[in-house]
C-alpha atoms as a PDB file:
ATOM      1  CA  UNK A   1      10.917-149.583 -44.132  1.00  0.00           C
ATOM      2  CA  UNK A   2      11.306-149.481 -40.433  1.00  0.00           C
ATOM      3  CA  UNK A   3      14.926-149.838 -40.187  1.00  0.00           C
ATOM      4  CA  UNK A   4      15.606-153.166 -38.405  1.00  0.00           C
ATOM      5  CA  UNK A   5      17.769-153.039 -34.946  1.00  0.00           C
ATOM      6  CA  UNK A   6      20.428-155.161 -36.609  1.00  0.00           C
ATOM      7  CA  UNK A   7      21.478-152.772 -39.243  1.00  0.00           C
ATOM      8  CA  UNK A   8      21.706-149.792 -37.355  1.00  0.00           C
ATOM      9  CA  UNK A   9      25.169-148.219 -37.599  1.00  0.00           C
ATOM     10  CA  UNK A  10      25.528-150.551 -40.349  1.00  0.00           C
ATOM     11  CA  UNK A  11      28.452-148.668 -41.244  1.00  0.00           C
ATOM     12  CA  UNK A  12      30.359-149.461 -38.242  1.00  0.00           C
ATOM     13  CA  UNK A  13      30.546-153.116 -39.074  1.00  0.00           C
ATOM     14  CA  UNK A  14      31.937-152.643 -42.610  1.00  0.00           C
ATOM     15  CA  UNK A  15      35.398-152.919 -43.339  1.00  0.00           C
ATOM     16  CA  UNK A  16      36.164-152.335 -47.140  1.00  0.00           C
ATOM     17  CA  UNK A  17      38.749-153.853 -48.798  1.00  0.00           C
ATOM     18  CA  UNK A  18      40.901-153.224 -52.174  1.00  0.00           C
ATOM     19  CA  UNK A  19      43.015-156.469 -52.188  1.00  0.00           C
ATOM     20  CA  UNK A  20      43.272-157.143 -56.351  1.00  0.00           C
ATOM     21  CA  UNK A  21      46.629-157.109 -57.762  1.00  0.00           C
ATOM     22  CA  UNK A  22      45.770-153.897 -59.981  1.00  0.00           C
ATOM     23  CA  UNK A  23      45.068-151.890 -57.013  1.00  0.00           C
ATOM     24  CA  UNK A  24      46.778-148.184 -57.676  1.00  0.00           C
ATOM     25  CA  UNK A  25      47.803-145.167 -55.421  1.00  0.00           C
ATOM     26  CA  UNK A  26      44.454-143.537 -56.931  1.00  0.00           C
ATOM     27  CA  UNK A  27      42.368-146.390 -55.899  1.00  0.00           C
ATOM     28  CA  UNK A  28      43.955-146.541 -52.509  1.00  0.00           C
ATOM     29  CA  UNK A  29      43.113-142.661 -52.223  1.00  0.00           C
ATOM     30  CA  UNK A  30      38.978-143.539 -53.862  1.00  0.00           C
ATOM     31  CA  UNK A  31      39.048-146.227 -50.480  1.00  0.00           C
ATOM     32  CA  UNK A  32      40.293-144.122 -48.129  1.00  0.00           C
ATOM     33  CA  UNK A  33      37.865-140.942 -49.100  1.00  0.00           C
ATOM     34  CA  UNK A  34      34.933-143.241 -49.271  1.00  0.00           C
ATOM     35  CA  UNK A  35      35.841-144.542 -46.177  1.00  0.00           C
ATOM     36  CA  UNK A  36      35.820-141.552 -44.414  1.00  0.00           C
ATOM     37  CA  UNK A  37      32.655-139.632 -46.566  1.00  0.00           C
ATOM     38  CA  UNK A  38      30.167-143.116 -45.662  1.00  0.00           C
ATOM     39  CA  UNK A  39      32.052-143.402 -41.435  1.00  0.00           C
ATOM     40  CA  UNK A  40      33.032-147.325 -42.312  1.00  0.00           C
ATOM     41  CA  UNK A  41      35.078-149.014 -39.554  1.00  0.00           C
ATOM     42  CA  UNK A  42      37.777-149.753 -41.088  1.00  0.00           C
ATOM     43  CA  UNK A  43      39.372-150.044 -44.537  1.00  0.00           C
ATOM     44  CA  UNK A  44      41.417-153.331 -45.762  1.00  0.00           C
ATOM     45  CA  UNK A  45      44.844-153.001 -47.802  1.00  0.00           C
ATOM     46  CA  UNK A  46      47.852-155.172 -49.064  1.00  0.00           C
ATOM     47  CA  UNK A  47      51.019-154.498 -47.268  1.00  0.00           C
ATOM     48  CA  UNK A  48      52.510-152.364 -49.695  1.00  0.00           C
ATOM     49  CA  UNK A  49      49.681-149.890 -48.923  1.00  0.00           C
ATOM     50  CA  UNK A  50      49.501-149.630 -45.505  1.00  0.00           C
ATOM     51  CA  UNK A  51      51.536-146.719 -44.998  1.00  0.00           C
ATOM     52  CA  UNK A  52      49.857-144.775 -47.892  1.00  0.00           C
ATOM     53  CA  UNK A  53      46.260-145.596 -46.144  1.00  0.00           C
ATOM     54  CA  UNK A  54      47.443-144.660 -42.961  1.00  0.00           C
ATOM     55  CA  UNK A  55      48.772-141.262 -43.766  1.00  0.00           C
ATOM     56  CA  UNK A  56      45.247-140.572 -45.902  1.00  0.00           C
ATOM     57  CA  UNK A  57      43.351-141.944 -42.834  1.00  0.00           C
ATOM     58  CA  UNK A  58      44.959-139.815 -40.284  1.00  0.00           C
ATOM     59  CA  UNK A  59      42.718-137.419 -38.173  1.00  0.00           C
ATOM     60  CA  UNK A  60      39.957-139.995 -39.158  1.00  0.00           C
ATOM     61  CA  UNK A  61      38.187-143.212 -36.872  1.00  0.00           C
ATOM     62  CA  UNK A  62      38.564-145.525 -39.453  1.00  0.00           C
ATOM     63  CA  UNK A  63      40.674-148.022 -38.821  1.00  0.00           C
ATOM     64  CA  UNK A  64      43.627-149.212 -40.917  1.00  0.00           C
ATOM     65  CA  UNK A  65      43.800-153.379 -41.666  1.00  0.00           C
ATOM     66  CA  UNK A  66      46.409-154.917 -43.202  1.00  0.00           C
ATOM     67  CA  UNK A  67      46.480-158.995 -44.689  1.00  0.00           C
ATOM     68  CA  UNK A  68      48.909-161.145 -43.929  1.00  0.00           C
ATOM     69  CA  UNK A  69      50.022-164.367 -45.407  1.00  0.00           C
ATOM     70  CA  UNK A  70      47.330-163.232 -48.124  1.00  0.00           C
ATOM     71  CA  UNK A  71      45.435-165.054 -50.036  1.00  0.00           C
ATOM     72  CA  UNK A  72      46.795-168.478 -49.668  1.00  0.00           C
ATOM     73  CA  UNK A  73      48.485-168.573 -46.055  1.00  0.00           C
ATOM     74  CA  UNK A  74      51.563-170.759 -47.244  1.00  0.00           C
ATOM     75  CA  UNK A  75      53.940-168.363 -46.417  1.00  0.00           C
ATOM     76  CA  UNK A  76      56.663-169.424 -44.033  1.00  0.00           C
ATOM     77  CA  UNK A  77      55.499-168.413 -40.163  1.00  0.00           C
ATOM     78  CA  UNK A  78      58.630-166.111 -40.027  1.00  0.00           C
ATOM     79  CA  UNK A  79      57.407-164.419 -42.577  1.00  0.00           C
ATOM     80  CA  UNK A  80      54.077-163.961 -41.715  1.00  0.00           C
ATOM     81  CA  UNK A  81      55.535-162.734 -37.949  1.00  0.00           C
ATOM     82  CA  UNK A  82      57.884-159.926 -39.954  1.00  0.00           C
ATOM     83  CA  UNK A  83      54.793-159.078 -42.292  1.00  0.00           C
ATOM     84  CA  UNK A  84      52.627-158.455 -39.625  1.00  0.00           C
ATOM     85  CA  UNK A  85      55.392-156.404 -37.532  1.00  0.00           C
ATOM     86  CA  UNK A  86      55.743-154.042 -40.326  1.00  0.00           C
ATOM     87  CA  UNK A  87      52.240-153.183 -41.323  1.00  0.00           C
ATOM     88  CA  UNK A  88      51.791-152.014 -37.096  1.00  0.00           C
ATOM     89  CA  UNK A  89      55.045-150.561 -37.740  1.00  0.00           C
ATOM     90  CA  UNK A  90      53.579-148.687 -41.227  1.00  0.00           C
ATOM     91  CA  UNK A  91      50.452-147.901 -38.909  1.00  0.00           C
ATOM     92  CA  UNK A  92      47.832-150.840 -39.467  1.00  0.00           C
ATOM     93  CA  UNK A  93      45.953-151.076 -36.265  1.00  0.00           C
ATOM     94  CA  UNK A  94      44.466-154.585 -37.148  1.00  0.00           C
ATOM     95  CA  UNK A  95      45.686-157.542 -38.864  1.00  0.00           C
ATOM     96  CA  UNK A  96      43.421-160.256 -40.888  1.00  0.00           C
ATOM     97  CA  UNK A  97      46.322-163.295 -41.598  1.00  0.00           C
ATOM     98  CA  UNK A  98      45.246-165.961 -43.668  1.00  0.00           C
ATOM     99  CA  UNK A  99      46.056-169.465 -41.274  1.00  0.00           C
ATOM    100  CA  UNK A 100      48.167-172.350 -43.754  1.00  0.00           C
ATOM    101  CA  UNK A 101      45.167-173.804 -45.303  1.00  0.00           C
ATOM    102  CA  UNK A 102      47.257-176.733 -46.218  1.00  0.00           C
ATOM    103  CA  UNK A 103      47.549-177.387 -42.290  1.00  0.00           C
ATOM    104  CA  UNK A 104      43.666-176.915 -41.672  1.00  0.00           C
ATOM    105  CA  UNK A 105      43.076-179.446 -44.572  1.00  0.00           C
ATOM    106  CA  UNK A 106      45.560-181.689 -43.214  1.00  0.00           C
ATOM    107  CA  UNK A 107      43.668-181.255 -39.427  1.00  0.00           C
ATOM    108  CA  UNK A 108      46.903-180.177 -38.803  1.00  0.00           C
ATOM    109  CA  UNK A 109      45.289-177.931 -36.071  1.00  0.00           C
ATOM    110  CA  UNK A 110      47.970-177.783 -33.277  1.00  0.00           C
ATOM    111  CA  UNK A 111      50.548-176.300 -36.409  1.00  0.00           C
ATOM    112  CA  UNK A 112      48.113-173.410 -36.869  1.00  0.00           C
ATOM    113  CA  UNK A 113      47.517-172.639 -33.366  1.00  0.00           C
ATOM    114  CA  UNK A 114      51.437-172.539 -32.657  1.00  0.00           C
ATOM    115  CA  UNK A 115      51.828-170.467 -35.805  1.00  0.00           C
ATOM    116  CA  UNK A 116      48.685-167.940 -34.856  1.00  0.00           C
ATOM    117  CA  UNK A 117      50.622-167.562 -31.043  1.00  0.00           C
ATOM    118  CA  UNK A 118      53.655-166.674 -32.877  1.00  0.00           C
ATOM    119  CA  UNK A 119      52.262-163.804 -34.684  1.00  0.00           C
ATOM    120  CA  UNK A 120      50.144-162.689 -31.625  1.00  0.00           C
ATOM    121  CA  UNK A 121      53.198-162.870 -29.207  1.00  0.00           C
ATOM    122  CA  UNK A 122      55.198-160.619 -31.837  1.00  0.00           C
ATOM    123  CA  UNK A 123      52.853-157.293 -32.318  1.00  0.00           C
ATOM    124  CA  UNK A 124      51.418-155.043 -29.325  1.00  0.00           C
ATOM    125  CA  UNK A 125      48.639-156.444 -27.371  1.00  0.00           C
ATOM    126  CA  UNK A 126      46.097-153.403 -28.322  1.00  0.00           C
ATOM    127  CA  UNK A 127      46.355-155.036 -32.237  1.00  0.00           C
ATOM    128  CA  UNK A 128      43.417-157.120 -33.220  1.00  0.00           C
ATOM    129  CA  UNK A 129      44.206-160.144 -34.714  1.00  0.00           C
ATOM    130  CA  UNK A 130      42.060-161.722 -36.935  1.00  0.00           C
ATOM    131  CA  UNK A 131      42.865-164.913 -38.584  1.00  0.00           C
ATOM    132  CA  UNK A 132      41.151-166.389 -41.635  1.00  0.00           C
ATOM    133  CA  UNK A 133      40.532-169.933 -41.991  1.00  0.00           C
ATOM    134  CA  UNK A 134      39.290-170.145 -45.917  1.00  0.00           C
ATOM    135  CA  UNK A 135      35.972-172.042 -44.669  1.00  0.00           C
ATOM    136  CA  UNK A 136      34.769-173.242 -47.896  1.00  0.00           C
ATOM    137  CA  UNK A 137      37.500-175.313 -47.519  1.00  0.00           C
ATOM    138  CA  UNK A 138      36.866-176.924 -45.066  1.00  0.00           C
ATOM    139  CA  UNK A 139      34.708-179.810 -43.442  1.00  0.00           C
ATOM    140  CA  UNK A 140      32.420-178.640 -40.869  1.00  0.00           C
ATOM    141  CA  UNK A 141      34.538-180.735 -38.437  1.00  0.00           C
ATOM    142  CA  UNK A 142      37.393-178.672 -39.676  1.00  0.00           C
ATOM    143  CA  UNK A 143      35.448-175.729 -39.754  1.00  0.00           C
ATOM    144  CA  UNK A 144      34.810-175.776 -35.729  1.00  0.00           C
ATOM    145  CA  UNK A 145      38.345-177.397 -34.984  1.00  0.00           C
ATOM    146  CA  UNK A 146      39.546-174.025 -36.999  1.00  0.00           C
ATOM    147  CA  UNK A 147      38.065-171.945 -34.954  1.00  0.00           C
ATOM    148  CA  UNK A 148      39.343-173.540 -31.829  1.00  0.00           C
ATOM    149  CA  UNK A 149      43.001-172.979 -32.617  1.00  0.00           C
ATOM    150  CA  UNK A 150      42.210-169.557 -33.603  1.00  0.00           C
ATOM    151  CA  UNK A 151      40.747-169.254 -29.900  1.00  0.00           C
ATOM    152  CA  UNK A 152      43.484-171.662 -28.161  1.00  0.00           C
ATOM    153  CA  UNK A 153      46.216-168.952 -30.663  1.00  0.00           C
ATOM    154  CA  UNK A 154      45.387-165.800 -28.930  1.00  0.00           C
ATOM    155  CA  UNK A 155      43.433-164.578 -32.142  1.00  0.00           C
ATOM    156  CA  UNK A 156      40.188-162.050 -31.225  1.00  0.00           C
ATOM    157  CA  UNK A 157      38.551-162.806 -34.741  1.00  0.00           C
ATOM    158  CA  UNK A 158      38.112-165.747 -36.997  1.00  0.00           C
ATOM    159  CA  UNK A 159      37.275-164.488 -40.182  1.00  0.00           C
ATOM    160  CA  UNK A 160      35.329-167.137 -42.642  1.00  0.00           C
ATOM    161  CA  UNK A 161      37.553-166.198 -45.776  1.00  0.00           C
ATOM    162  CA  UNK A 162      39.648-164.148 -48.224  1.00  0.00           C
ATOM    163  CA  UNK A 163      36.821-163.667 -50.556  1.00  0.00           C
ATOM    164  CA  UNK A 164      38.870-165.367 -53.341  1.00  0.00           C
ATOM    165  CA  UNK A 165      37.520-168.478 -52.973  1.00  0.00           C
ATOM    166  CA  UNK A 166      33.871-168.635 -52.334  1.00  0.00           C
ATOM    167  CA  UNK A 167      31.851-166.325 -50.087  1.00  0.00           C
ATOM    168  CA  UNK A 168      30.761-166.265 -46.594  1.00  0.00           C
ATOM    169  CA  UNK A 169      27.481-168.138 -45.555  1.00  0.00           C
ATOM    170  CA  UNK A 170      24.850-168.334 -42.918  1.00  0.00           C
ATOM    171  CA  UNK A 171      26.172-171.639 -41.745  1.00  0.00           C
ATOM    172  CA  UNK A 172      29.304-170.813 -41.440  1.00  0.00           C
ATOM    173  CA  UNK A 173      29.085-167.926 -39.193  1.00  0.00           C
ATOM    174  CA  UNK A 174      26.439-169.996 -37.440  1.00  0.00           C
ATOM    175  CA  UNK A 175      28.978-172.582 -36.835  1.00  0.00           C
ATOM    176  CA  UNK A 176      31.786-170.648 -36.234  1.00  0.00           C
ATOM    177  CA  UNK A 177      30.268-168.616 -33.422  1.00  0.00           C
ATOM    178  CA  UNK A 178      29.296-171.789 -31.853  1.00  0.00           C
ATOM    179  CA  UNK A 179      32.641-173.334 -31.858  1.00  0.00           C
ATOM    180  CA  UNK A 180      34.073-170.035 -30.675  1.00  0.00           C
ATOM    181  CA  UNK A 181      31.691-170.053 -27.724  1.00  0.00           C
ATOM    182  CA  UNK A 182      31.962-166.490 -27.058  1.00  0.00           C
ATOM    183  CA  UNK A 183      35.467-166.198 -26.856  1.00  0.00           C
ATOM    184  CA  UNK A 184      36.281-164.274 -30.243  1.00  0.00           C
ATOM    185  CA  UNK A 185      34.423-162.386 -32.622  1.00  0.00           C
ATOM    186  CA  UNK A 186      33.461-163.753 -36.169  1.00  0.00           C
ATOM    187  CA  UNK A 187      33.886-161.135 -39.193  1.00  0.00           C
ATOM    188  CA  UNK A 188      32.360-162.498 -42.255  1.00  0.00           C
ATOM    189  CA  UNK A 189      33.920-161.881 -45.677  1.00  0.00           C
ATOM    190  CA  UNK A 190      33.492-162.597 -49.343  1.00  0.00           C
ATOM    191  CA  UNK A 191      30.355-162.126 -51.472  1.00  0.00           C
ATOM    192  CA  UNK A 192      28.232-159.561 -49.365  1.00  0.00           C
ATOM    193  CA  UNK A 193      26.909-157.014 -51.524  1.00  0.00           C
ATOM    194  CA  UNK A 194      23.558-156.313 -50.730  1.00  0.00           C
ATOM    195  CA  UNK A 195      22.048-155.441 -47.379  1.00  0.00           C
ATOM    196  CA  UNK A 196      20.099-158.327 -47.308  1.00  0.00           C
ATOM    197  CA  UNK A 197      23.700-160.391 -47.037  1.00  0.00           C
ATOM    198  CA  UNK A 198      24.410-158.120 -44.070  1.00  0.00           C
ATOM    199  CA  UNK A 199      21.591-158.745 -42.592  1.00  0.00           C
ATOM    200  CA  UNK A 200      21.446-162.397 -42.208  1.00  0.00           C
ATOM    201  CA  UNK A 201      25.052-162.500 -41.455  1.00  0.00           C
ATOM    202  CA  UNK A 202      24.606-160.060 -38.663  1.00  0.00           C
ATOM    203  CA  UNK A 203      21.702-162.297 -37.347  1.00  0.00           C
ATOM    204  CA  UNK A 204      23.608-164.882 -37.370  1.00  0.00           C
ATOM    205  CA  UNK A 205      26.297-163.694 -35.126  1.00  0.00           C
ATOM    206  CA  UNK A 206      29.061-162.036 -37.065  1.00  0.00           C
ATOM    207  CA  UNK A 207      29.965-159.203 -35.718  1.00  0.00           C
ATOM    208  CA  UNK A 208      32.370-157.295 -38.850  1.00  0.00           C
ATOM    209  CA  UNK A 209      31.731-157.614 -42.320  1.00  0.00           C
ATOM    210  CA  UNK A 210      34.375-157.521 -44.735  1.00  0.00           C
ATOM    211  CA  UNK A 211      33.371-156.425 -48.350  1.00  0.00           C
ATOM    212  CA  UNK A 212      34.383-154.247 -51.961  1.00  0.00           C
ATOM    213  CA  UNK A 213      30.951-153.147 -51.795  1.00  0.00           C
ATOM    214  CA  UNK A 214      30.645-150.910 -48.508  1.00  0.00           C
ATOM    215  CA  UNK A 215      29.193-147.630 -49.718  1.00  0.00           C
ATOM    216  CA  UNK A 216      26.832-149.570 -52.374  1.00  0.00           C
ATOM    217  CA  UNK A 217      25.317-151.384 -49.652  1.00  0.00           C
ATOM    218  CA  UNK A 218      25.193-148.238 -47.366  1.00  0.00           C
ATOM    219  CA  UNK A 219      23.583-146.585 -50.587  1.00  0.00           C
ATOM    220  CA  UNK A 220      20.905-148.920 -50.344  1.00  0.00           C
ATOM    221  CA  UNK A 221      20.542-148.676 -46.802  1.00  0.00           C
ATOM    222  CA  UNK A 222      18.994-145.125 -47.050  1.00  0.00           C
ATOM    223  CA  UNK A 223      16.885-146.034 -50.239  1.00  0.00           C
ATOM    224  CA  UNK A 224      15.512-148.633 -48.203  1.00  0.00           C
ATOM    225  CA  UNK A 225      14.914-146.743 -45.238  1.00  0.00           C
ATOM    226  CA  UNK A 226      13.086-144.139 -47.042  1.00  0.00           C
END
């Protein structure tokens, strides 16, 4: 296989996440050493572990992400402003927040983008935000006006979903990289295990990937390339 353009430094458009309830110390040490061993960008924790990960990270280039308002996004804004405060605090350098799906359902669009500025407006300026929008459930309307208040909220990422709730697809990234028109970033997440799902993500303009299944798919990589 004549490795294709697009999946070069694969790796560096991975972030792997451990986000199940039954997540341990030892599994938070198994992400962080995999992390590392297979050069991913960036690993993706609960709150509770960012300070772990970022101690077992340090002297390392991946980068530390901690959810906010995860999975459902119906926390209170305050809340979701303190959470995000503390994991930069505990050493995340990015944060994915979950926007109040409730609001995007509701095309209550205006709510999210005043809630996305306050979180923005609250941690340092060199902290990517990335805010997830849950796109399955969403119209495609919804979808686009989504992404908007993500743009209009300061955000540099839109992020299709949790992962809990359906996967990411080709026409979602397609249409959210429209509707972003250039201004953010789109990071896919949810159901990519294979490096075929990378692949046609990546063509169609996503630009992170967020997946339990990082060093699999990098495993396959090099049997493919062979």
């Amino acid at each position: 296989m004549v490795l294709d353009s697009i999946l070069r430094e694969l790796n560096r458009r991975i972030e792997q996440a451990a986000l199940h309830s039954e997540v341990t110390e030892e599994g938070i040490e198994r992400l962080c050493a995999e992390a590392i061993e297979y050069d991913l960008y960036a690993v993706v924790v609960n709150p509770a572990w960012v300070a772990n990960a970022s101690k077992r990270l340090m002297d390392s280039r991946v980068r530390l992400v901690s959810v906010v308002g995860f999975p459902l996004g119906a926390n209170r804004t305050d809340i979701k402003v303190a959470e995000a405060v503390e994991a930069v605090l505990d050493g995340a350098h990015e944060i994915d927040m979950v926007a109040n799906i409730g609001w995007l359902v509701a095309n209550r669009f205006a709510e999210v983008e005043a809630e996305i500025r306050k979180v923005r407006r609250q941690i340092p300026a060199d902290i990517v935000l990335k805010v997830i929008i849950e796109a399955g459930k969403l119209s495609d309307q919804q979808q686009s006006e989504a992404t908007k208040a993500v743009v209009l909220g300061g955000a540099q990422f839109v992020k299709t979903s949790t992962g809990f709730f359906g996967g990411a697809t080709v026409d979602q990234v397609n249409r959210l990289v429209a509707s972003s028109a250039g201004q953010i970033e789109v990071k896919a997440s949810g159901g990519i295990k294979t490096v075929a799902d990378c692949e046609k993500l990546l063509a169609a303009g996503a630009t992170r990937l967020g997946t339990s299944s990082g060093p699999a798919i990098l495993r396959e990589l090099k049997q493919l390339s062979q």
